[in-house]
PDB file of N, CA and C in Angstrom:
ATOM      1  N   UNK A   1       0.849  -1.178   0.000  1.00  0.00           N
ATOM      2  CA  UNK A   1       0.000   0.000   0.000  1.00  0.00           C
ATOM      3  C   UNK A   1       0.896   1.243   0.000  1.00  0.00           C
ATOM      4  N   UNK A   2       0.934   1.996  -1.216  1.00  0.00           N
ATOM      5  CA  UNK A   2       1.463   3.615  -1.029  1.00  0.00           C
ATOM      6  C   UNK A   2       0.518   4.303   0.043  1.00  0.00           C
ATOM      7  N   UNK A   3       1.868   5.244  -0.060  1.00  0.00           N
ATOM      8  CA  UNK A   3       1.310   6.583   1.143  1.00  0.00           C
ATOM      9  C   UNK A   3       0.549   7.282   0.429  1.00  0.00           C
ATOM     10  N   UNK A   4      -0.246   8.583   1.157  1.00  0.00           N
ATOM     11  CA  UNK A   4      -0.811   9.529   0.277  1.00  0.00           C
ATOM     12  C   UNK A   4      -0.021  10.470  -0.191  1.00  0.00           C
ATOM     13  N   UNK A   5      -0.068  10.994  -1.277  1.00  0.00           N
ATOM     14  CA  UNK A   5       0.575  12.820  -1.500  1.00  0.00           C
ATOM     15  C   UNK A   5       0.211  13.334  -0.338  1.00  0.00           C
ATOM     16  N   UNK A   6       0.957  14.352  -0.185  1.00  0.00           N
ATOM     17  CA  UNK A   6       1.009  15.355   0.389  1.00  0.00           C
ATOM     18  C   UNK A   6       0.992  16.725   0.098  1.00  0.00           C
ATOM     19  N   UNK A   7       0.299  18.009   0.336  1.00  0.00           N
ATOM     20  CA  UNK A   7      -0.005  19.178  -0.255  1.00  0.00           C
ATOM     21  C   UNK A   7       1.434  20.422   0.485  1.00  0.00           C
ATOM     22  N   UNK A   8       2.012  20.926  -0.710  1.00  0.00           N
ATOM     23  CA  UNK A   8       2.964  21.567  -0.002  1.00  0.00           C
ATOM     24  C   UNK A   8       2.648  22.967   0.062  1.00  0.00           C
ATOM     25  N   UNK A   9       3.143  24.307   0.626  1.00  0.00           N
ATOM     26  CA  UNK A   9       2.723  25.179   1.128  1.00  0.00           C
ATOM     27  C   UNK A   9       2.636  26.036   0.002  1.00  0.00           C
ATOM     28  N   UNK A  10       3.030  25.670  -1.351  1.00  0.00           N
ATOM     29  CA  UNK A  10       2.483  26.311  -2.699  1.00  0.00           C
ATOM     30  C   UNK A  10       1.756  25.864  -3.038  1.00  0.00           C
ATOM     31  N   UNK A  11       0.621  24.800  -2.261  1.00  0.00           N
ATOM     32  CA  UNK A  11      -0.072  24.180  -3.320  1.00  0.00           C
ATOM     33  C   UNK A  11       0.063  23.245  -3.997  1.00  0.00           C
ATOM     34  N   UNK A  12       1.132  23.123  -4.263  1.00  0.00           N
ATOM     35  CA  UNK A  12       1.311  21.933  -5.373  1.00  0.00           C
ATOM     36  C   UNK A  12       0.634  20.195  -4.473  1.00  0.00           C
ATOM     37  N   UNK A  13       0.330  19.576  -4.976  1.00  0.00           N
ATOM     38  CA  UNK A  13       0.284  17.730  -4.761  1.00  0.00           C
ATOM     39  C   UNK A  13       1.552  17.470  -4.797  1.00  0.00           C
ATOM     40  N   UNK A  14       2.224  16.828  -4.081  1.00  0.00           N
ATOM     41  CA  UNK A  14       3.635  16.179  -4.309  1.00  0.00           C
ATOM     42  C   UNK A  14       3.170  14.973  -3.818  1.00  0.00           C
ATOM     43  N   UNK A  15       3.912  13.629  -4.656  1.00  0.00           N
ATOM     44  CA  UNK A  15       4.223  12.885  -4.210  1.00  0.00           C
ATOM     45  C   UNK A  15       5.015  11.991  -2.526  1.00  0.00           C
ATOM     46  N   UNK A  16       4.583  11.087  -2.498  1.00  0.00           N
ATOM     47  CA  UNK A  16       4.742  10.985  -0.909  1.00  0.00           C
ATOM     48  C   UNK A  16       6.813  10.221  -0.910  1.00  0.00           C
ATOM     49  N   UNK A  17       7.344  11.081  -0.330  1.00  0.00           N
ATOM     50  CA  UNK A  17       9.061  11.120  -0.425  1.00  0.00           C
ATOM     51  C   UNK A  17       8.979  11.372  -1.485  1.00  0.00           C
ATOM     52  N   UNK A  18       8.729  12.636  -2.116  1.00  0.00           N
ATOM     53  CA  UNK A  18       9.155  13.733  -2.915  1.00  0.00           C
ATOM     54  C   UNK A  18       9.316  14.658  -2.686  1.00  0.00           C
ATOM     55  N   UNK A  19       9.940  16.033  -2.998  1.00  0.00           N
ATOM     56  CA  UNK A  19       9.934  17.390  -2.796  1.00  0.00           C
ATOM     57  C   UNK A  19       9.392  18.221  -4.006  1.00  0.00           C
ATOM     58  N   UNK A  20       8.584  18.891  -3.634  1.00  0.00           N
ATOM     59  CA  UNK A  20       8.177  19.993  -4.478  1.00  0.00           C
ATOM     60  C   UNK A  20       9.290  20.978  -5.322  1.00  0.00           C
ATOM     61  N   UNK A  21       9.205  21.219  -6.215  1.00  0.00           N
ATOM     62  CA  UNK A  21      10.200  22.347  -7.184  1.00  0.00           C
ATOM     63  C   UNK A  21      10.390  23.587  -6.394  1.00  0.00           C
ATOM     64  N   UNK A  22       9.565  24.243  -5.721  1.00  0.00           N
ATOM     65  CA  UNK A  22       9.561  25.495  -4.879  1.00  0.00           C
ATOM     66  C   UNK A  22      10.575  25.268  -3.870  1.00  0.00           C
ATOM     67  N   UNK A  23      10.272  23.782  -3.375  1.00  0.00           N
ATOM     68  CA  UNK A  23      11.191  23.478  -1.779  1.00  0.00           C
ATOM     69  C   UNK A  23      12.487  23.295  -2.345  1.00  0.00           C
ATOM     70  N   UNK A  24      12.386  22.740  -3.406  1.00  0.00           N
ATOM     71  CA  UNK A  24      14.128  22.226  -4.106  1.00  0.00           C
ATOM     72  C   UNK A  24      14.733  23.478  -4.524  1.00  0.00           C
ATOM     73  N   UNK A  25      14.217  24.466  -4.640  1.00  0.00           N
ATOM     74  CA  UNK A  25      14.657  26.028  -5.163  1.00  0.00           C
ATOM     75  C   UNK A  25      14.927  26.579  -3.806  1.00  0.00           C
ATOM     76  N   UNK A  26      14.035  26.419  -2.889  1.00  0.00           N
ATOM     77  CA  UNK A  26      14.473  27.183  -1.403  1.00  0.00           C
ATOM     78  C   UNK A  26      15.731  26.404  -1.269  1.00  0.00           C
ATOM     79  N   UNK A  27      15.965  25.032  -1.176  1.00  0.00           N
ATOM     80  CA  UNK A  27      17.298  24.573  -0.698  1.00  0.00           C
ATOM     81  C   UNK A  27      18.483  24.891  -1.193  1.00  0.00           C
ATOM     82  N   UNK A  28      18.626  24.912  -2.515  1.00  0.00           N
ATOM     83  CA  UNK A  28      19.632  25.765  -2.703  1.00  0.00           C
ATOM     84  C   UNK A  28      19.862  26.964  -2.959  1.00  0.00           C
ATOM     85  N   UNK A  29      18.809  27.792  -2.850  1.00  0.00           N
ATOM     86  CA  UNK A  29      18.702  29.220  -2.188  1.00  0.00           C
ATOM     87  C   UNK A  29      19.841  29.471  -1.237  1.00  0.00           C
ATOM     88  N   UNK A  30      19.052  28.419  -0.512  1.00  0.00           N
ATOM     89  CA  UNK A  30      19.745  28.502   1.154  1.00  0.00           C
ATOM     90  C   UNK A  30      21.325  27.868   0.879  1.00  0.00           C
ATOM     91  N   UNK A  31      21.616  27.022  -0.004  1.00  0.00           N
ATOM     92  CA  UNK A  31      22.727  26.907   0.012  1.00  0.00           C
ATOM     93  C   UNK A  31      23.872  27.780  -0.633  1.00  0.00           C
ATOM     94  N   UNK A  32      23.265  28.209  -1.163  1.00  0.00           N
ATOM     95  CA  UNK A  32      24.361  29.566  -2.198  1.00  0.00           C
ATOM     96  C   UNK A  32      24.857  30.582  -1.168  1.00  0.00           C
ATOM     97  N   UNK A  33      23.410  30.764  -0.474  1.00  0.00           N
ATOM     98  CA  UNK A  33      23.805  31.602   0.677  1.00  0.00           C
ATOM     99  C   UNK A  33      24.714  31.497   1.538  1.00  0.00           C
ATOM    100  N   UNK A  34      24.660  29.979   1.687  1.00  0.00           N
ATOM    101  CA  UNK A  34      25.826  29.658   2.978  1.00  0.00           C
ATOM    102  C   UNK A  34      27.063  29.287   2.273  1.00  0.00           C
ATOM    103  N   UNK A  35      27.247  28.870   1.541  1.00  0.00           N
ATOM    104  CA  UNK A  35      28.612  28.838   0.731  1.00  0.00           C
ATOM    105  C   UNK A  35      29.209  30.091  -0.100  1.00  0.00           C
ATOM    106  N   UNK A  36      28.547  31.175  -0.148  1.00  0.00           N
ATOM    107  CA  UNK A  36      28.743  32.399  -0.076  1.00  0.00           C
ATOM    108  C   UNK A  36      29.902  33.094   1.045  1.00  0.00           C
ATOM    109  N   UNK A  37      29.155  32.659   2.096  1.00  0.00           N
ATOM    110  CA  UNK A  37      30.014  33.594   3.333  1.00  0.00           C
ATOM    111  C   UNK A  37      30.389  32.156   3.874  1.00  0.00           C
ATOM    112  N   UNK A  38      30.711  31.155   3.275  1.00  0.00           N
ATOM    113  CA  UNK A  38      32.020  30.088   4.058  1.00  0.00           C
ATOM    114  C   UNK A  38      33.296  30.313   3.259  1.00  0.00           C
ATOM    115  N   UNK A  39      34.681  30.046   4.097  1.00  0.00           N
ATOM    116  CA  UNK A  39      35.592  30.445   3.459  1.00  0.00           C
ATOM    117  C   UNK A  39      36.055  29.039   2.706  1.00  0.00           C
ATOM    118  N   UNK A  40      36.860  29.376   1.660  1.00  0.00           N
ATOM    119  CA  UNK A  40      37.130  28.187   0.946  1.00  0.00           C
ATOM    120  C   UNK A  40      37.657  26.823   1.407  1.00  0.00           C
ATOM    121  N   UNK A  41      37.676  25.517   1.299  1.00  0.00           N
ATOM    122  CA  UNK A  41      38.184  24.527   1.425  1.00  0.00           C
ATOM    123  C   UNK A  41      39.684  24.640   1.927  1.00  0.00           C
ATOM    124  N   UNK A  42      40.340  25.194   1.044  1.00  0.00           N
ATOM    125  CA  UNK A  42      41.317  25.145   1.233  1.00  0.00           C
ATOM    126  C   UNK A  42      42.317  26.447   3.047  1.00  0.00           C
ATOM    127  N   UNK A  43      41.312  27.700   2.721  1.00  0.00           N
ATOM    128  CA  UNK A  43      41.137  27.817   3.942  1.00  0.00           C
ATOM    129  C   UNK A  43      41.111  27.558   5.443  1.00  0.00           C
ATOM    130  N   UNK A  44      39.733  26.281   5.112  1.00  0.00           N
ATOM    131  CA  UNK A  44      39.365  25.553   6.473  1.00  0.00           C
ATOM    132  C   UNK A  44      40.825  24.841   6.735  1.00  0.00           C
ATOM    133  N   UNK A  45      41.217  24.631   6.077  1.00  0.00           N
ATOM    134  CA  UNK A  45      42.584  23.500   6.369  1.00  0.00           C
ATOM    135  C   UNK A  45      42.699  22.061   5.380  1.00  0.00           C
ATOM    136  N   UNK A  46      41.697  22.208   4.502  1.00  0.00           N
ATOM    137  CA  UNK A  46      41.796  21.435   3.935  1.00  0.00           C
ATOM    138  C   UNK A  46      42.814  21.396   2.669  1.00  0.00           C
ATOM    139  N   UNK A  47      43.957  21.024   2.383  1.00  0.00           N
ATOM    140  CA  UNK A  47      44.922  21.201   2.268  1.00  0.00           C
ATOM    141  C   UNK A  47      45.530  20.217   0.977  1.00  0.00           C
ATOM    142  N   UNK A  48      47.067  20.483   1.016  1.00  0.00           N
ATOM    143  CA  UNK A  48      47.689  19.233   0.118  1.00  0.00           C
ATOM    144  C   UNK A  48      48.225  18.258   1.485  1.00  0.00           C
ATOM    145  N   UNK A  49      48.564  18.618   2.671  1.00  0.00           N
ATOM    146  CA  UNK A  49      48.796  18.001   3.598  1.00  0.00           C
ATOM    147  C   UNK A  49      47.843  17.143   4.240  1.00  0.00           C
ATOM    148  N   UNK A  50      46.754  18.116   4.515  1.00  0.00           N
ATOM    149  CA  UNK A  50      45.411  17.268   4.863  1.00  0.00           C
ATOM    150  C   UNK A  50      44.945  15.937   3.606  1.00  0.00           C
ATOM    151  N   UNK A  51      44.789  16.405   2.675  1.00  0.00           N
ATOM    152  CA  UNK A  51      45.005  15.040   1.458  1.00  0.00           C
ATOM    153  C   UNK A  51      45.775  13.750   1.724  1.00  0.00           C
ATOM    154  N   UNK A  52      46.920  14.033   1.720  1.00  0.00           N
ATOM    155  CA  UNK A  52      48.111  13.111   2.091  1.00  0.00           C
ATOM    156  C   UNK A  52      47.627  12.060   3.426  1.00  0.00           C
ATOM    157  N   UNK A  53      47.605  13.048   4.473  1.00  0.00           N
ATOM    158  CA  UNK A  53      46.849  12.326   5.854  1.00  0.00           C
ATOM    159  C   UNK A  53      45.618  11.126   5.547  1.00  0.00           C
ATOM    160  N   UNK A  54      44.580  12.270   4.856  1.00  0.00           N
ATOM    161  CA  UNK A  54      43.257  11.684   4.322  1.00  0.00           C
ATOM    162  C   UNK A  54      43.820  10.265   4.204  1.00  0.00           C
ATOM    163  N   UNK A  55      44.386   9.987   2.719  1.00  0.00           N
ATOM    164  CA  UNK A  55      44.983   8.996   1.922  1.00  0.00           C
ATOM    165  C   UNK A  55      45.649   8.038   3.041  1.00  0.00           C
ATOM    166  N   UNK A  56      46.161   8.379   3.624  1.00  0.00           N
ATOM    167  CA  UNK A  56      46.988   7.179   4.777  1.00  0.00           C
ATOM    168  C   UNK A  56      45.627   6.728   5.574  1.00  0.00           C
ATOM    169  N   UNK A  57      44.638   7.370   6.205  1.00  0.00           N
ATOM    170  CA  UNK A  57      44.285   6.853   7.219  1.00  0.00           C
ATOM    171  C   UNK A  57      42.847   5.913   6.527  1.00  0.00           C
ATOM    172  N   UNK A  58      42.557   6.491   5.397  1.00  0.00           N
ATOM    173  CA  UNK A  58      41.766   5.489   4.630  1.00  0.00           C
ATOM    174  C   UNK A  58      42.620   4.533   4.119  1.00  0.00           C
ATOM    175  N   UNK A  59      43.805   4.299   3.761  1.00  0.00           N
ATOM    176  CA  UNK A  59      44.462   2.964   3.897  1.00  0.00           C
ATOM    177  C   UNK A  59      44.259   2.094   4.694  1.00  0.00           C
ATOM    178  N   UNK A  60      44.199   2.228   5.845  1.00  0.00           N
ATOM    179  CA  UNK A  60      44.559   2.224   7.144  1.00  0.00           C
ATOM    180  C   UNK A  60      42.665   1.469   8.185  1.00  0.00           C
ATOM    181  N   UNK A  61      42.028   2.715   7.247  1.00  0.00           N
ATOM    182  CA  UNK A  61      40.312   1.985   7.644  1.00  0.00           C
ATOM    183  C   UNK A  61      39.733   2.430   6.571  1.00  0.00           C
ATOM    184  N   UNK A  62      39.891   1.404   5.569  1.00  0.00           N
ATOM    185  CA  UNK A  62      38.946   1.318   4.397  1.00  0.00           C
ATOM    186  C   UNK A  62      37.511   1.429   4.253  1.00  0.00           C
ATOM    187  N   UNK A  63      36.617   0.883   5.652  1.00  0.00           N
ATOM    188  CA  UNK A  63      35.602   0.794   5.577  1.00  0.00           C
ATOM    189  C   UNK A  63      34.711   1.800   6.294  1.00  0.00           C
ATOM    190  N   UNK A  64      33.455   2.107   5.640  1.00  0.00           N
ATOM    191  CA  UNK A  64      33.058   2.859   6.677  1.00  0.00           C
ATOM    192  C   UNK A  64      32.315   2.546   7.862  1.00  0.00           C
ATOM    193  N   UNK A  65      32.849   3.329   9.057  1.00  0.00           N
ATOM    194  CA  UNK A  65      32.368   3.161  10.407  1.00  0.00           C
ATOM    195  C   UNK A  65      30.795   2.759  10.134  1.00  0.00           C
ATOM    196  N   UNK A  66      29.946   3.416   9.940  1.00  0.00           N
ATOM    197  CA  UNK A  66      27.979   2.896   9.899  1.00  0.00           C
ATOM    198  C   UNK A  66      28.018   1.924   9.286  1.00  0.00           C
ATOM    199  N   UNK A  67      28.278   2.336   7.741  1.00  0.00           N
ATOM    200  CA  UNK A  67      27.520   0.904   6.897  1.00  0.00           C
ATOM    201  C   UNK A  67      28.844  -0.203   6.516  1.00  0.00           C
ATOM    202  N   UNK A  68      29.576  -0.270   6.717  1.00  0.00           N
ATOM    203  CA  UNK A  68      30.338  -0.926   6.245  1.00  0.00           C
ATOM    204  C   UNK A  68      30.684  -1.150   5.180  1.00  0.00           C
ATOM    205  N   UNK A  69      30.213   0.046   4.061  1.00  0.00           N
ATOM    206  CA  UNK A  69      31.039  -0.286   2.625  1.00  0.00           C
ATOM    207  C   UNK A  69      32.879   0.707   2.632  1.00  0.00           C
ATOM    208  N   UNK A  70      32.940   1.058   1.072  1.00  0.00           N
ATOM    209  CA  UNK A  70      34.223   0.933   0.864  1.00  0.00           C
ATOM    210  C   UNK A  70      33.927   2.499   1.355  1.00  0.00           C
ATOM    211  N   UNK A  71      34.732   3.471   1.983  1.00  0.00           N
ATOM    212  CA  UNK A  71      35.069   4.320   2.807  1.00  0.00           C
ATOM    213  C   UNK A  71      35.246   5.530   2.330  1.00  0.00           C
ATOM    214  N   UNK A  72      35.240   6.919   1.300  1.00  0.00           N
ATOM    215  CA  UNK A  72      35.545   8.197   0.798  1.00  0.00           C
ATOM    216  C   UNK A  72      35.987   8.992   1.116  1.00  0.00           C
ATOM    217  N   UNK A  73      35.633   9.596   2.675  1.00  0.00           N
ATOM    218  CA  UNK A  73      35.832  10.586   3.282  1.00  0.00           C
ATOM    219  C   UNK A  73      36.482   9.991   4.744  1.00  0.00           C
ATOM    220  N   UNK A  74      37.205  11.237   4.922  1.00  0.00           N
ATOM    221  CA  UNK A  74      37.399  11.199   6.649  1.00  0.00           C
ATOM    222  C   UNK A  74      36.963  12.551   7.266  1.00  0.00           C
ATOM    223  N   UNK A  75      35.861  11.903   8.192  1.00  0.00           N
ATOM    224  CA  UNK A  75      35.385  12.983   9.261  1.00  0.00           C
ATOM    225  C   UNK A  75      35.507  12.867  10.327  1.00  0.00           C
ATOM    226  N   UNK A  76      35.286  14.312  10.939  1.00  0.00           N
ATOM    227  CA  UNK A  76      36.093  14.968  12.287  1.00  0.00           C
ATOM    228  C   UNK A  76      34.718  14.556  13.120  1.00  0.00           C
ATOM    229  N   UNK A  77      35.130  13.703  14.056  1.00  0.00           N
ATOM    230  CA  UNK A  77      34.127  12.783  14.809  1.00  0.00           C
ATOM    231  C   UNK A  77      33.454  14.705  16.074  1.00  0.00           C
ATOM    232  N   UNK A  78      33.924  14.999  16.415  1.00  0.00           N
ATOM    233  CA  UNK A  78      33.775  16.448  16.903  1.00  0.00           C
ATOM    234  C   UNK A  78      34.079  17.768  15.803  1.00  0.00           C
ATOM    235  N   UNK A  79      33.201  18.381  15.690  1.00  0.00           N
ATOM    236  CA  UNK A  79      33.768  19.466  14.841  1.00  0.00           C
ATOM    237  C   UNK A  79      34.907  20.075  14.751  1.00  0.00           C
ATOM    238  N   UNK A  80      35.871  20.479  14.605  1.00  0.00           N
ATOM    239  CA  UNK A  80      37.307  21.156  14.713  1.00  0.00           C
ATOM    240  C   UNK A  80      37.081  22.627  14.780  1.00  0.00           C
ATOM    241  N   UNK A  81      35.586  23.166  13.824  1.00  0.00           N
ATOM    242  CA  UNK A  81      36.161  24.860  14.084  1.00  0.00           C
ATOM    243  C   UNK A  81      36.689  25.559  13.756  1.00  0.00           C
ATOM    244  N   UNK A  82      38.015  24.818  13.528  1.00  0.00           N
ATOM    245  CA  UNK A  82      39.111  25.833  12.880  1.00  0.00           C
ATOM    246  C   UNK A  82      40.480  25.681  14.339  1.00  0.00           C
ATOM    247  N   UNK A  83      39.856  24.676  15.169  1.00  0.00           N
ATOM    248  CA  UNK A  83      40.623  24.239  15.925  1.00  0.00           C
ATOM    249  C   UNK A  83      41.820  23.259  15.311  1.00  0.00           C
ATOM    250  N   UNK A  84      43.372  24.271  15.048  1.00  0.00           N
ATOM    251  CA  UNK A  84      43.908  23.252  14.285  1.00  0.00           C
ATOM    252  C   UNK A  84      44.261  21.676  15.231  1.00  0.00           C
ATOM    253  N   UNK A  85      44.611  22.013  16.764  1.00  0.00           N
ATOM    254  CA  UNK A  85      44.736  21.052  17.660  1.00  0.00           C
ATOM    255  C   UNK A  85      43.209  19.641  17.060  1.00  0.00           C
ATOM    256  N   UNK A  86      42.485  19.628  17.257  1.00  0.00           N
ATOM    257  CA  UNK A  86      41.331  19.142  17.064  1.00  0.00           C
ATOM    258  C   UNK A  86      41.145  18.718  15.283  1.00  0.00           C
ATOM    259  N   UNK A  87      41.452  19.306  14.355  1.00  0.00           N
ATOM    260  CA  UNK A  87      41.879  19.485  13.120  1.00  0.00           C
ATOM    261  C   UNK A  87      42.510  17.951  12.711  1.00  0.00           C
ATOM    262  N   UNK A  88      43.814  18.101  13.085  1.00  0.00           N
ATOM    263  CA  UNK A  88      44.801  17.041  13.189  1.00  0.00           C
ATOM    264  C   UNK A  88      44.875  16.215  14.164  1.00  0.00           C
ATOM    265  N   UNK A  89      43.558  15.753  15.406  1.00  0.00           N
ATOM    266  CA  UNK A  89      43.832  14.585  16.181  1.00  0.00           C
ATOM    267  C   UNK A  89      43.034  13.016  15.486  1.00  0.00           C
ATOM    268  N   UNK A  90      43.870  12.446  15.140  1.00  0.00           N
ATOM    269  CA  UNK A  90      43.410  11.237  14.358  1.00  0.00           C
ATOM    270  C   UNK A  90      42.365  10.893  15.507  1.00  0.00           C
ATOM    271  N   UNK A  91      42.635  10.564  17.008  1.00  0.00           N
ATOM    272  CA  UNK A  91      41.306  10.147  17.604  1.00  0.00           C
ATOM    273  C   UNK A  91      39.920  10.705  17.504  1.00  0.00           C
ATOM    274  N   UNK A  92      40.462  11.521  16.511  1.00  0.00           N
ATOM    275  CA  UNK A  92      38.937  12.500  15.898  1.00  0.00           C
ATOM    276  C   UNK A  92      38.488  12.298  15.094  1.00  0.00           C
ATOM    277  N   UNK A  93      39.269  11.089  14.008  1.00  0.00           N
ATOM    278  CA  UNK A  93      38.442  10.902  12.480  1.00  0.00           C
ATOM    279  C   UNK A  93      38.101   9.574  12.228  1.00  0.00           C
ATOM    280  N   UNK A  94      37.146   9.882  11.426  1.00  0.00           N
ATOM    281  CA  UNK A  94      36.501   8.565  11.596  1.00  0.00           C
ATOM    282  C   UNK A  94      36.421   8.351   9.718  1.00  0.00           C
ATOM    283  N   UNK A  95      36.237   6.848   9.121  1.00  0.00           N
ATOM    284  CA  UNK A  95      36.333   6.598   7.641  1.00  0.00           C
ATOM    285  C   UNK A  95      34.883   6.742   7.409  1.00  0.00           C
ATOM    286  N   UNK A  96      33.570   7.038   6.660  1.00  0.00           N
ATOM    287  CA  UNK A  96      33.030   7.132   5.967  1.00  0.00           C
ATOM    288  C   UNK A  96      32.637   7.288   4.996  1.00  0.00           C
ATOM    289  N   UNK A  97      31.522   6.341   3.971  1.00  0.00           N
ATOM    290  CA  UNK A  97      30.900   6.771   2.952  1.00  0.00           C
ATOM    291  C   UNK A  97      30.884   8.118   2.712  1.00  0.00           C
ATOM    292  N   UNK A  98      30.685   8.306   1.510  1.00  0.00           N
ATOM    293  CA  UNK A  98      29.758   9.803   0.965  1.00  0.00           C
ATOM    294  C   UNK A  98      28.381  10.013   1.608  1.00  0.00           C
ATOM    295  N   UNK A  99      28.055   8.800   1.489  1.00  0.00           N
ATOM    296  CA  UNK A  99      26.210   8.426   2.131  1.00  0.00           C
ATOM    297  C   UNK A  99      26.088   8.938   3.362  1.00  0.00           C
ATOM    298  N   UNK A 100      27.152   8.132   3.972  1.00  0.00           N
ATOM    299  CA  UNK A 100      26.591   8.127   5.591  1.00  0.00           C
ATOM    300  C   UNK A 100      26.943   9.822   5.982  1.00  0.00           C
ATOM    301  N   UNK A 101      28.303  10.502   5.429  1.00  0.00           N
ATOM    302  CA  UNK A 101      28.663  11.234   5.727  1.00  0.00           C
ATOM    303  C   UNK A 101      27.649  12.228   5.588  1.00  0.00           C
ATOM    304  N   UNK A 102      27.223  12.511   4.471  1.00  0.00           N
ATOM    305  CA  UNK A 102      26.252  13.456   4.339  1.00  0.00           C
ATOM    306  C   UNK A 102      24.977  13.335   5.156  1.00  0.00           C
ATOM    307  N   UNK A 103      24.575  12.308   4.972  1.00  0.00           N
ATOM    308  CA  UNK A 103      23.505  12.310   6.292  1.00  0.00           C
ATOM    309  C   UNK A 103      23.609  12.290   7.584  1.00  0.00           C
ATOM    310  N   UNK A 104      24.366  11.892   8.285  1.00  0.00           N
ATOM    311  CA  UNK A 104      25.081  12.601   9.321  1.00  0.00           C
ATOM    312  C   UNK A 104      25.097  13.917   9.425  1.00  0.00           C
ATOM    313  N   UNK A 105      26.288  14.158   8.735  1.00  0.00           N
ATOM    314  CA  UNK A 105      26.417  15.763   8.811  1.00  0.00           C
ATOM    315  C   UNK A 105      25.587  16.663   9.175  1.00  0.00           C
ATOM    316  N   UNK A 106      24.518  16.074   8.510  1.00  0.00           N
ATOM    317  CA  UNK A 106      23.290  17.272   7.742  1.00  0.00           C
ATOM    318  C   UNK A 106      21.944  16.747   9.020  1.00  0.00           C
ATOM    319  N   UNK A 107      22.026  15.786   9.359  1.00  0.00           N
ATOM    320  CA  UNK A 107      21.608  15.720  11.088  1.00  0.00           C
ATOM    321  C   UNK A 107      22.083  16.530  12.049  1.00  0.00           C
ATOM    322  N   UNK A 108      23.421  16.528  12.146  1.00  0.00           N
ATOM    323  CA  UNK A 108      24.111  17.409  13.064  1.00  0.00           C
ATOM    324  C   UNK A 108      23.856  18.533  12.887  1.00  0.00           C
ATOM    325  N   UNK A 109      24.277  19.388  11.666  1.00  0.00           N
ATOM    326  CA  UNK A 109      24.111  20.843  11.001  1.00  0.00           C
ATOM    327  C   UNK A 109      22.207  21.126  11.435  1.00  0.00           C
ATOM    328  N   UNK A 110      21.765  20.192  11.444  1.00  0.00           N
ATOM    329  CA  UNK A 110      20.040  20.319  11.619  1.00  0.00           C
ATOM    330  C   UNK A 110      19.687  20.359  13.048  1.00  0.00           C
ATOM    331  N   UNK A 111      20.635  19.743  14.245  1.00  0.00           N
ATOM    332  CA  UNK A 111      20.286  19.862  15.350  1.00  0.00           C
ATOM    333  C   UNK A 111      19.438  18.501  15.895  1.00  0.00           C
ATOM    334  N   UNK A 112      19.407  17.165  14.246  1.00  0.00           N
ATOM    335  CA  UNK A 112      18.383  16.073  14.943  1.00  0.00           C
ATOM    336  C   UNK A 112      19.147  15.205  15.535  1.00  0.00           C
TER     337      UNK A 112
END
């Protein structure tokens, strides 16, 4: 049994786990905005050094911590900030997907 649509605040019928065109336009609204006034990658510390690190410690844990596939990213199990101490403490990073990472993240960044 499907769910019902759902009516979004333009009106539109959307499908049930869909997003409306209006809501998909607010989101990256909102994202231009915030990548606007963030400073660049390379900035944060993300680096040719930080790369190098990256590369060793995904050697090192191929898999990712949640789901257990093959591993992309390394994230800072606590935010860093700009804390370079915190930045560079390996007991801080953890191997993850693209998947998990982003949904994570974007839990945290959300406050759920």
């Amino acid at each position: 049994m499907s769910k019902p649509p759902h009516i979004c605040t333009c009106g539109q019928i959307v499908p049930h786990g869909e997003r409306c065109a209006c809501q998909i336009a607010r989101t990256r609204a909102r994202n231009k905005r915030h990548d606007a006034n963030r400073p660049s990658a390379a900035k944060r510390g993300y680096n040719r050094a930080w790369r190098a690190a990256r590369d060793a410690f995904l050697k090192l844990f191929p898999t990712c911590r949640r789901c257990g596939e093959l591993a992309t990213t390394v994230d800072h199990i606590t935010p860093h900030r700009g804390d370079d101490r915190l930045f560079w403490d390996r007991t801080n990073w953890q191997s993850l997907c693209t998947s998990c990472h982003n949904r994570h993240k974007q839990r945290q960044e959300c406050g759920k």
